[in-house]
N, C-alpha and C. Protein backbone atom coordinates (compact mmCIF):
# COMPACT_ATOMS: atom_id res chain seq x y z
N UNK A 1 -55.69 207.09 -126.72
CA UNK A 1 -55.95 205.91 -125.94
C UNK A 1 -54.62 205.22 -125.63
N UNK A 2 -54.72 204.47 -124.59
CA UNK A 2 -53.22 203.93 -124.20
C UNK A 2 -53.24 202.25 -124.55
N UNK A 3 -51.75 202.42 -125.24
CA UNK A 3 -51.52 201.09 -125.60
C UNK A 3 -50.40 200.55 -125.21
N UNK A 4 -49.82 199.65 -124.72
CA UNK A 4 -48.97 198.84 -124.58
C UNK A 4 -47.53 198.91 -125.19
N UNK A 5 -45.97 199.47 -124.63
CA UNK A 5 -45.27 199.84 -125.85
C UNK A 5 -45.19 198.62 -126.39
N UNK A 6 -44.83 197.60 -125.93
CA UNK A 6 -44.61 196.36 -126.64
C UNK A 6 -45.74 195.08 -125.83
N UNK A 7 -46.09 194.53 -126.80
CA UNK A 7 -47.16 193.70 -126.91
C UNK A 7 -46.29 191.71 -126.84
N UNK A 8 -46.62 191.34 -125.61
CA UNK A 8 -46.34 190.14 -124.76
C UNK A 8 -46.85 189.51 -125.31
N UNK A 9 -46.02 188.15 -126.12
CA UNK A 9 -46.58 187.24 -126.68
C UNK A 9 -47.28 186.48 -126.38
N UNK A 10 -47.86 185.02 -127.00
CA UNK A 10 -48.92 184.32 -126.40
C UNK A 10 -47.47 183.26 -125.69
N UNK A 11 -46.81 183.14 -126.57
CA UNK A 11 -45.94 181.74 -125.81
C UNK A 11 -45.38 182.73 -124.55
N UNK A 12 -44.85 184.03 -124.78
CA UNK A 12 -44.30 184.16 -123.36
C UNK A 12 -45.49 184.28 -121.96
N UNK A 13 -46.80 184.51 -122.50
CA UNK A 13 -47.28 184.78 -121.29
C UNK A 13 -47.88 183.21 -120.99
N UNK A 14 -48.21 182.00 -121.91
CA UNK A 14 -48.15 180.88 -121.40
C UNK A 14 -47.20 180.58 -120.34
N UNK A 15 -45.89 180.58 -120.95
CA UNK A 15 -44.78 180.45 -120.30
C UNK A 15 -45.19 181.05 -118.72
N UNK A 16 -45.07 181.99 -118.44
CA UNK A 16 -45.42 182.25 -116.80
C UNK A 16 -46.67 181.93 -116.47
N UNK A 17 -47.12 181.24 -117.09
CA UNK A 17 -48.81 180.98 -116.52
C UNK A 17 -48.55 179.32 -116.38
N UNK A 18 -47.90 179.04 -116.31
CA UNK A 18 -47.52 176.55 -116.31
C UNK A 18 -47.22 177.04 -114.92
N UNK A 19 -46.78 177.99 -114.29
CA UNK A 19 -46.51 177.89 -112.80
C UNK A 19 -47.69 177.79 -111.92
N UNK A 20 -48.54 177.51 -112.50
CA UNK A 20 -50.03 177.84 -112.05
C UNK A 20 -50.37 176.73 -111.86
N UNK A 21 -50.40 175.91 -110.40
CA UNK A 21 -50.91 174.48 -110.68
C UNK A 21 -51.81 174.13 -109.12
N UNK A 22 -53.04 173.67 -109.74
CA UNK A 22 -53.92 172.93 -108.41
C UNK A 22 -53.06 172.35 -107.46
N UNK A 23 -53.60 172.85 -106.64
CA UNK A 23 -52.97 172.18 -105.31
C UNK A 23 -53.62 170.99 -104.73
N UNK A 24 -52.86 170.25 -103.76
CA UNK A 24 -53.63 169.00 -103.25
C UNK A 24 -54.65 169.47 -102.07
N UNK A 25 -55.89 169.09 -102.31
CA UNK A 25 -57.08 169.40 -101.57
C UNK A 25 -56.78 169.08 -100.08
N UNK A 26 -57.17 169.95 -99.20
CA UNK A 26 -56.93 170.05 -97.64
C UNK A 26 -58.04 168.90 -97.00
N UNK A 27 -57.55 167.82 -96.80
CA UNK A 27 -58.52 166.78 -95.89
C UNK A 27 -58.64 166.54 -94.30
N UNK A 28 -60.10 166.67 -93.85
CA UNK A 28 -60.26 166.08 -92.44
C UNK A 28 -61.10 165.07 -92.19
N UNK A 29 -60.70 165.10 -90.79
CA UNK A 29 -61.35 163.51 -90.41
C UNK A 29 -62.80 164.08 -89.60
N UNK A 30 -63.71 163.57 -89.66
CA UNK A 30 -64.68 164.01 -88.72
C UNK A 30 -64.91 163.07 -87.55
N UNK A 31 -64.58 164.24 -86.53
CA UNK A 31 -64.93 163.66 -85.22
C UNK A 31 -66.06 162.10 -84.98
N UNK A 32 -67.04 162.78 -85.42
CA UNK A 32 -68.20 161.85 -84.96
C UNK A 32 -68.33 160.46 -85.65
N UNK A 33 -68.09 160.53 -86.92
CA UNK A 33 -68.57 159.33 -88.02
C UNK A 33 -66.79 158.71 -88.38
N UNK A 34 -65.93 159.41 -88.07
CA UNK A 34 -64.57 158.74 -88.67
C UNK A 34 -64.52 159.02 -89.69
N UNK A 35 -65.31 159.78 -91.18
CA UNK A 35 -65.03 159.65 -92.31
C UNK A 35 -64.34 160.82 -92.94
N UNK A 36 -63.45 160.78 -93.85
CA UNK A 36 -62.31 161.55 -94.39
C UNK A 36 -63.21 162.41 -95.63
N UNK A 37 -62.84 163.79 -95.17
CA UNK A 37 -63.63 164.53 -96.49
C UNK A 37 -62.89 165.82 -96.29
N UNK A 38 -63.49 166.67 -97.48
CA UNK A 38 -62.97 168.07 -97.81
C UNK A 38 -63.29 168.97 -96.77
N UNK A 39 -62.34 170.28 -96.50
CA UNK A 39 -62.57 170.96 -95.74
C UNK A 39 -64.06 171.94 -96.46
N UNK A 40 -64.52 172.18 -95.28
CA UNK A 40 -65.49 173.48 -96.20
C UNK A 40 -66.26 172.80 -96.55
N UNK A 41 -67.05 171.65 -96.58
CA UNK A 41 -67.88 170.51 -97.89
C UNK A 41 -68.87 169.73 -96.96
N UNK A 42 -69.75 169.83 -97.24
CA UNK A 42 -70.83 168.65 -97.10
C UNK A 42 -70.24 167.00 -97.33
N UNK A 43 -70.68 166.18 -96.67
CA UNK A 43 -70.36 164.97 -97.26
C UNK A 43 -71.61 164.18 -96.54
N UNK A 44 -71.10 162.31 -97.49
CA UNK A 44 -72.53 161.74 -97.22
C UNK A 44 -71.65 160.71 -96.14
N UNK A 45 -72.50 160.10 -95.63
CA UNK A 45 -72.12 158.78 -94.50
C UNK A 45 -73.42 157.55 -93.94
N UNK A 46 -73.76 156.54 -94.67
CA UNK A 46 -75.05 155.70 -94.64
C UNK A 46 -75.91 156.84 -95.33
N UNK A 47 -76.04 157.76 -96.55
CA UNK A 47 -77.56 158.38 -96.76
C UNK A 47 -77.27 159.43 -96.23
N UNK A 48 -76.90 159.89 -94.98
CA UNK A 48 -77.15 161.03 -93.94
C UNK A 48 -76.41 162.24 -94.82
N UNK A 49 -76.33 163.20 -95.06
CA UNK A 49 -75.45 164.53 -95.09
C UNK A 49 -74.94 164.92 -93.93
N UNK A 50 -74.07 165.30 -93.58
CA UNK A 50 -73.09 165.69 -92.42
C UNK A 50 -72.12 167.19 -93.19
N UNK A 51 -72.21 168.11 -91.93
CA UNK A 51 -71.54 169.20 -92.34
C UNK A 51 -71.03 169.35 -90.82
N UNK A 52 -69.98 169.52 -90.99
CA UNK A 52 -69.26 170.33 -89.26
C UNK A 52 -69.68 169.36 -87.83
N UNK A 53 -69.46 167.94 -88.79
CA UNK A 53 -70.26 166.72 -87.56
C UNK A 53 -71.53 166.87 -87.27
N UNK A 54 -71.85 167.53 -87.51
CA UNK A 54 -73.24 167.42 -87.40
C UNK A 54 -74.56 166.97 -88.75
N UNK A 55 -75.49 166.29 -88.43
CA UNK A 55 -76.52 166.12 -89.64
C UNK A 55 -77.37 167.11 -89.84
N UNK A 56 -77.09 167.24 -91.32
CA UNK A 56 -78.06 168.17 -91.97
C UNK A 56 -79.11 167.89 -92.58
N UNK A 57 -79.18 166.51 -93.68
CA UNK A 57 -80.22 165.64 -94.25
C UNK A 57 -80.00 164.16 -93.73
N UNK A 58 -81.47 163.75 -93.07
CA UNK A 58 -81.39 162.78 -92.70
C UNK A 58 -81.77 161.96 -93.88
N UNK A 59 -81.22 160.50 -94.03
CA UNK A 59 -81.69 159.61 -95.10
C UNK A 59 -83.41 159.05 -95.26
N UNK A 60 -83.52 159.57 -96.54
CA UNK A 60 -85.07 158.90 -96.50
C UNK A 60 -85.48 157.53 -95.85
N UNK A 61 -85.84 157.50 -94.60
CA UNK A 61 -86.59 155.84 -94.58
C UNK A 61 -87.49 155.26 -95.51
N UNK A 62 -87.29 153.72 -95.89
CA UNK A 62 -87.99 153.00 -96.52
C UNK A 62 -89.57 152.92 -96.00
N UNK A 63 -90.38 153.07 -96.45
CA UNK A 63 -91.81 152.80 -96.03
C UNK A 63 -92.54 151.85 -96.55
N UNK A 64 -92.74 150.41 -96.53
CA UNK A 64 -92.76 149.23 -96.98
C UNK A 64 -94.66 148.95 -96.54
């Protein structure tokens, strides 16, 4: 079976792994409503869901 000639420590392979860092999330504006959200993402605006400017869930009306 094959093994490794030499076996990579835990601190050295930490060490190249801290270069590894979240990036700042890509934001747009949507045309229709003005509101600032994630690319790729659903978002809300008054209740409504909005995806790609357009509505997907409309907000429940109150029925009084």
């Amino acid at each position: 079976m094959a093994h490794p000639k030499s076996r990579i420590s835990k601190q050295r392979k930490r060490k190249r792994r801290t270069h590894l860092k979240a990036e700042i999330p890509q934001l747009a504006v949507c045309k229709n409503t003005g509101e600032t959200h994630r690319f790729h993402r659903a978002y809300f605006v008054d209740g409504d869901m909005y995806y790609k400017g357009q509505v997907i869930v409309k907000a429940p009306e109150d029925q009084d």
